[in-house]
Protein backbone atom coordinates (compact mmCIF):
# COMPACT_ATOMS: atom_id res chain seq x y z
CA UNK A 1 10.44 -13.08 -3.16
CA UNK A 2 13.34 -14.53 -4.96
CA UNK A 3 16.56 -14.79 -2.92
CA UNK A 4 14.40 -13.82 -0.25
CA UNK A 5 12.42 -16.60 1.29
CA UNK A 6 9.49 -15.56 3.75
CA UNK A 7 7.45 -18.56 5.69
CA UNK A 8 4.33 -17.43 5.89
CA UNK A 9 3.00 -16.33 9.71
CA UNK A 10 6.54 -15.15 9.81
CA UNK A 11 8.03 -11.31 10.77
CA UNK A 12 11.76 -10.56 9.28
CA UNK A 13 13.22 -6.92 10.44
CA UNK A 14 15.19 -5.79 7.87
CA UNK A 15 17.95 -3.99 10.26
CA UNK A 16 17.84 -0.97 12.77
CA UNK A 17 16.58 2.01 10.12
CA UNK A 18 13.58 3.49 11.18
CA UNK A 19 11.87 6.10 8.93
CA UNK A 20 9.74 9.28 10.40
CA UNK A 21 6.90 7.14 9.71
CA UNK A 22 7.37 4.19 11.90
CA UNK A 23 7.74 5.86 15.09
CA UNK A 24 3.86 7.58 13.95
CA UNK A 25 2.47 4.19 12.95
CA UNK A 26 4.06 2.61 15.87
CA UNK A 27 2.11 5.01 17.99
CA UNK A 28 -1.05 4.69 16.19
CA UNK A 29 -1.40 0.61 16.02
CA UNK A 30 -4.15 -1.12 15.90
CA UNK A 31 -6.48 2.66 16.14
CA UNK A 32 -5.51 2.67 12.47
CA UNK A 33 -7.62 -0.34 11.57
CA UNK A 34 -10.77 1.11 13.38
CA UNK A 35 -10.68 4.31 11.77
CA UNK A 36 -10.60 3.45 8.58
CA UNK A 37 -12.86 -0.18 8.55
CA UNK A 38 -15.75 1.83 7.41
CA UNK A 39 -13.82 2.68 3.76
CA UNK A 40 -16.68 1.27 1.40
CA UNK A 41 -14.24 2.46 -1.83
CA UNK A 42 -11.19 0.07 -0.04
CA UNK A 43 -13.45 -2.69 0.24
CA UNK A 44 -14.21 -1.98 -3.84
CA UNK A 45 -10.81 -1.92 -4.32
CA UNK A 46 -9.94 -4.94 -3.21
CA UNK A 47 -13.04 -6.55 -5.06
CA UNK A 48 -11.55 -4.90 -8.54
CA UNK A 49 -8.33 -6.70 -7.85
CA UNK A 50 -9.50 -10.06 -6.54
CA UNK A 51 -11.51 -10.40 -9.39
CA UNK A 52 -8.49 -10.31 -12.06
CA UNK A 53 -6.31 -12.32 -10.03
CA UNK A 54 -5.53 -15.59 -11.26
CA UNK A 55 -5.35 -18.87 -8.44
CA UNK A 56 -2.73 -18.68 -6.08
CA UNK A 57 -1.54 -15.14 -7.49
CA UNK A 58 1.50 -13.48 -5.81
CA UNK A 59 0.48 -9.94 -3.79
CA UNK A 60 2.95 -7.54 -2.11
CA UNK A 61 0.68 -5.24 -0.27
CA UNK A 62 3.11 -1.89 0.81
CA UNK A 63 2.38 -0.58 3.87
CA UNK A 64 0.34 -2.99 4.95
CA UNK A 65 -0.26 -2.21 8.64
CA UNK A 66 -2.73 -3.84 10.89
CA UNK A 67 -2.97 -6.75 7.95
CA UNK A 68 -6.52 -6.13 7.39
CA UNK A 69 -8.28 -5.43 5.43
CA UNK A 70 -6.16 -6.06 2.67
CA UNK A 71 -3.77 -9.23 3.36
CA UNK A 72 -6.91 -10.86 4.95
CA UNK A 73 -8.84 -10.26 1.91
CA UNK A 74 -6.10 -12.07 -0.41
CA UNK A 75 -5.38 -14.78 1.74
CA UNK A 76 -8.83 -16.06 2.29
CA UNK A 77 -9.17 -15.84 -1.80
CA UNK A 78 -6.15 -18.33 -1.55
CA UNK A 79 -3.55 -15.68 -2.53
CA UNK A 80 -0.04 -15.53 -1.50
CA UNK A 81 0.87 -12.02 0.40
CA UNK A 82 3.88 -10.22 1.40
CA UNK A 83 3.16 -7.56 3.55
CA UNK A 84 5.69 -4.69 3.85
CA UNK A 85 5.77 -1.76 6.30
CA UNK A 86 8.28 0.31 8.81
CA UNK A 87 6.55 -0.32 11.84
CA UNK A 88 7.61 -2.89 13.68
CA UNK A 89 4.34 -2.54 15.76
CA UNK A 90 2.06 -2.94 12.42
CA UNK A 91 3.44 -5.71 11.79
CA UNK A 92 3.33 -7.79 14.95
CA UNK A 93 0.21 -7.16 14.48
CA UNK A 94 -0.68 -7.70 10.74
CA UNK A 95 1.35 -11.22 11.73
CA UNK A 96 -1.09 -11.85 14.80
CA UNK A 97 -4.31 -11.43 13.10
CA UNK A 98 -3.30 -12.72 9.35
CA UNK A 99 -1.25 -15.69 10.27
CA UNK A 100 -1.63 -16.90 6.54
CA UNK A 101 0.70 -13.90 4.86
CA UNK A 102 4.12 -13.38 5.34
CA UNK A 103 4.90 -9.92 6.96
CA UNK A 104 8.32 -7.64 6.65
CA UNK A 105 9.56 -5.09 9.00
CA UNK A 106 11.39 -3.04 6.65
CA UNK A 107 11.93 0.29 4.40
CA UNK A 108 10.07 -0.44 0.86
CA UNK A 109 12.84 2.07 -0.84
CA UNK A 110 16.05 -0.60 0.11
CA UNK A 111 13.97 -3.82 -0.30
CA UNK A 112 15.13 -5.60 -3.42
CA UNK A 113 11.98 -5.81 -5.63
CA UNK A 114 13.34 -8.46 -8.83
CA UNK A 115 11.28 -7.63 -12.19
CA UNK A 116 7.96 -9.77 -13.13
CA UNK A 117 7.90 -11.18 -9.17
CA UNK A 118 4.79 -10.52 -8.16
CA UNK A 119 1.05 -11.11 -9.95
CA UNK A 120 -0.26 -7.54 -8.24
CA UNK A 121 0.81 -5.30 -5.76
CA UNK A 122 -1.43 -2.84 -3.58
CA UNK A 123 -0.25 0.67 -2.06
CA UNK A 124 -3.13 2.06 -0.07
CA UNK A 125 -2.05 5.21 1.63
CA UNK A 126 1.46 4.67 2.18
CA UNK A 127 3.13 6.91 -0.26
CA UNK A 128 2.15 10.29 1.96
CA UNK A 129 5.28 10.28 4.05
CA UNK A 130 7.52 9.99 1.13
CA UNK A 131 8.87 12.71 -1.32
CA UNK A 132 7.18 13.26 -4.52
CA UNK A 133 10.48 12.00 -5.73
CA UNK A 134 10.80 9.44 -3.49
CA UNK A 135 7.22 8.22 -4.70
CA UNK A 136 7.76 8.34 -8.05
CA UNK A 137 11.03 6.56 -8.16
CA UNK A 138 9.10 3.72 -5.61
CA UNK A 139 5.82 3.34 -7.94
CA UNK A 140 8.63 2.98 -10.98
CA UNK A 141 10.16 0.08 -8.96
CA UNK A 142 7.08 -0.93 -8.13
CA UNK A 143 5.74 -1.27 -11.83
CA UNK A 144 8.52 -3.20 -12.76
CA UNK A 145 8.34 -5.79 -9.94
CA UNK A 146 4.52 -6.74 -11.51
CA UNK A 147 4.41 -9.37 -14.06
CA UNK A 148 3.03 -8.59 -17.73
CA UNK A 149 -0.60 -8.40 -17.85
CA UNK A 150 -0.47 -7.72 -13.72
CA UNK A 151 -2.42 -4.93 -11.42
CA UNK A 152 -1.51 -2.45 -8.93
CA UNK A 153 -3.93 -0.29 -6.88
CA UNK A 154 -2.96 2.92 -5.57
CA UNK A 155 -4.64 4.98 -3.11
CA UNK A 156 -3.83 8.52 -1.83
CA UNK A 157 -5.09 11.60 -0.04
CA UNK A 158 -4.81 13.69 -3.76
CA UNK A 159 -3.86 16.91 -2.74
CA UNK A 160 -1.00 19.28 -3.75
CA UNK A 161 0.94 19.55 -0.64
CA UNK A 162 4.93 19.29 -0.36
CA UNK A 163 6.37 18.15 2.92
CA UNK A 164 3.66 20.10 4.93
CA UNK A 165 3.35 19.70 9.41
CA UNK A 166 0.40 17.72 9.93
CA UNK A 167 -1.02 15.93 13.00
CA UNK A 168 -2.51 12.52 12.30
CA UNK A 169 -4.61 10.45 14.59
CA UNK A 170 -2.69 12.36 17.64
CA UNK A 171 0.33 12.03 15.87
CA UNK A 172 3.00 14.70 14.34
CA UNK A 173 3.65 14.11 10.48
CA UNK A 174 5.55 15.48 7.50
CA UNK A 175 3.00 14.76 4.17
CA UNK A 176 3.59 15.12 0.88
CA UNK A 177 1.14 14.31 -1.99
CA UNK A 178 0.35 15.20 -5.27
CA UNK A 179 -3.02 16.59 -6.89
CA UNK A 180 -5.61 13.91 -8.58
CA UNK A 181 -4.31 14.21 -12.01
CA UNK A 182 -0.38 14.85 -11.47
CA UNK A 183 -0.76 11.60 -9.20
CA UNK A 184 -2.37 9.47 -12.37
CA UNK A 185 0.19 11.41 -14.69
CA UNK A 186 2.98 9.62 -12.23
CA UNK A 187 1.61 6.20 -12.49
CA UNK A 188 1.75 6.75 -16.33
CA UNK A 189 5.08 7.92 -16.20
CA UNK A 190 6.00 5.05 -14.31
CA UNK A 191 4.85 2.75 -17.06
CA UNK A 192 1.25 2.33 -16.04
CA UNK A 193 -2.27 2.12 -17.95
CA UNK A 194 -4.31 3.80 -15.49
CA UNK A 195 -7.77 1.71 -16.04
CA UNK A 196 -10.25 3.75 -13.67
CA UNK A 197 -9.86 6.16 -11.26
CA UNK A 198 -12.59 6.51 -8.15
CA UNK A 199 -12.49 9.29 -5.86
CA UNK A 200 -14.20 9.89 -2.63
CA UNK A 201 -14.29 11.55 0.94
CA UNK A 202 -14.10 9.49 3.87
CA UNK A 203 -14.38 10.45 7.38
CA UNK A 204 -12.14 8.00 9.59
CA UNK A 205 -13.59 6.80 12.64
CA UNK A 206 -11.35 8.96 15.15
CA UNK A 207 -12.64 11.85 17.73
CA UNK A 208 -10.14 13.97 15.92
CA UNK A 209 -10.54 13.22 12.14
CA UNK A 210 -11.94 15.29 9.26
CA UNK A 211 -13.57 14.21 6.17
CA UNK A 212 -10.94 13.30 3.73
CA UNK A 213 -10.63 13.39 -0.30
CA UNK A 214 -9.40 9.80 -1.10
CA UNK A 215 -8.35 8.95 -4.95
CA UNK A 216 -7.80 4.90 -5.63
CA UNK A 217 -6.45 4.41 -8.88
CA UNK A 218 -6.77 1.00 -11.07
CA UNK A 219 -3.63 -0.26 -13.43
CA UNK A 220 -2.32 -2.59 -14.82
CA UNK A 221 1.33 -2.40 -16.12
CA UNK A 222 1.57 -0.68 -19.29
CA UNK A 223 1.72 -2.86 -22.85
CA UNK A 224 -0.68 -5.25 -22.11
CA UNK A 225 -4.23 -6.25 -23.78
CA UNK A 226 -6.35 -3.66 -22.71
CA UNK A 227 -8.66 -4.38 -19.95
């Protein structure tokens, strides 16, 4: 990122600020990775985007966790990443097992994010601990950080909750979400063509999971050629 070099195989902790959501990720480590390996519509995902990505394309993956499968997909296409997430255990992690991406330890919502930086950026699941305001100001940011003519992929559990107790994977959370079309209606806003949307329900892997509703949604950043 400009002004903000990253070797890659390296870990930089953005100070001592720890959201709700890293001590609950912390917790949850690698787990997270088993549960959800079986996500066929992830795996698609990633397929949409690696096939529009030119060479050597720049990636910021948010909340990027255990690393895989995401930054390990890009990085054996011969992508550069930058993974981004608030647990300092994901990422020890993410930085262990995809030595070939540069990892952050840091909140996405004070991270400087310069305009046009980045070819594509990917936000699987991490928007759920975050207000809807919070959210839509991030995917905003987010937008602008992608060149013309680049992609994000979202992904969310689409459901019209507001700051609702939940436990997840053992673990004691505070989600907030919106419903299937208010979430595409926020990319829009943000200055998004939504391409596609794909929903599903997934089960994760995990003694104490239940089948989930899972919306990914396809864009590219709004005033560009059309797909």
């Amino acid at each position: 990122m400009p002004g903000t070099p990253v070797m890659k195989g390296s870990i930089v902790t953005d100070g001592d600020h720890r959201p709700p959501a890293a001590t609950a990720f912390d917790a949850i480590g690698a787990e997270y990775e088993k549960a959800f390996a079986g996500s066929e519509a992830h795996e698609a995902s990633l397929e949409w985007l690696l096939g529009r990505l030119e060479p050597g394309s720049r990636v910021l993956d948010v909340g990027s966790g255990t690393g895989r499968p995401t930054a390990q997909r890009l990085v054996e296409a011969g992508h550069d990443v930058l993974g981004v997430d608030v647990s300092p255990v994901m990422v020890d992690l993410a930085a262990r097992q995809v030595p070939g991406a540069a990892f952050r330890c840091a909140d996405i919502h004070e991270m400087p994010l310069p305009e046009k930086s980045f070819d594509a950026v990917c936000v699987y699941f991490s928007l759920l601990q975050m207000s809807r305001e919070e959210q839509s100001a991030l995917v905003r940011r987010l937008a602008g950080a992608v060149r013309s003519g680049g992609h994000l992929v979202l992904a969310t559990v689409p459901l019209d909750v507001a700051d609702v107790e939940a436990v997840f994977m053992g673990q004691p959370v505070r989600v907030t979400s919106f419903g299937a079309e208010d979430f595409a209606a926020m990319a829009s806003a943000a200055g998004l063509t939504v391409l596609r949307q794909d929903r599903t329900v997934f089960t994760p892997a995990h003694p104490e999971a239940i089948p989930e509703p899972h919306l990914f949604l396809y864009c590219r950043r709004a005033g560009d050629a059309a797909d």
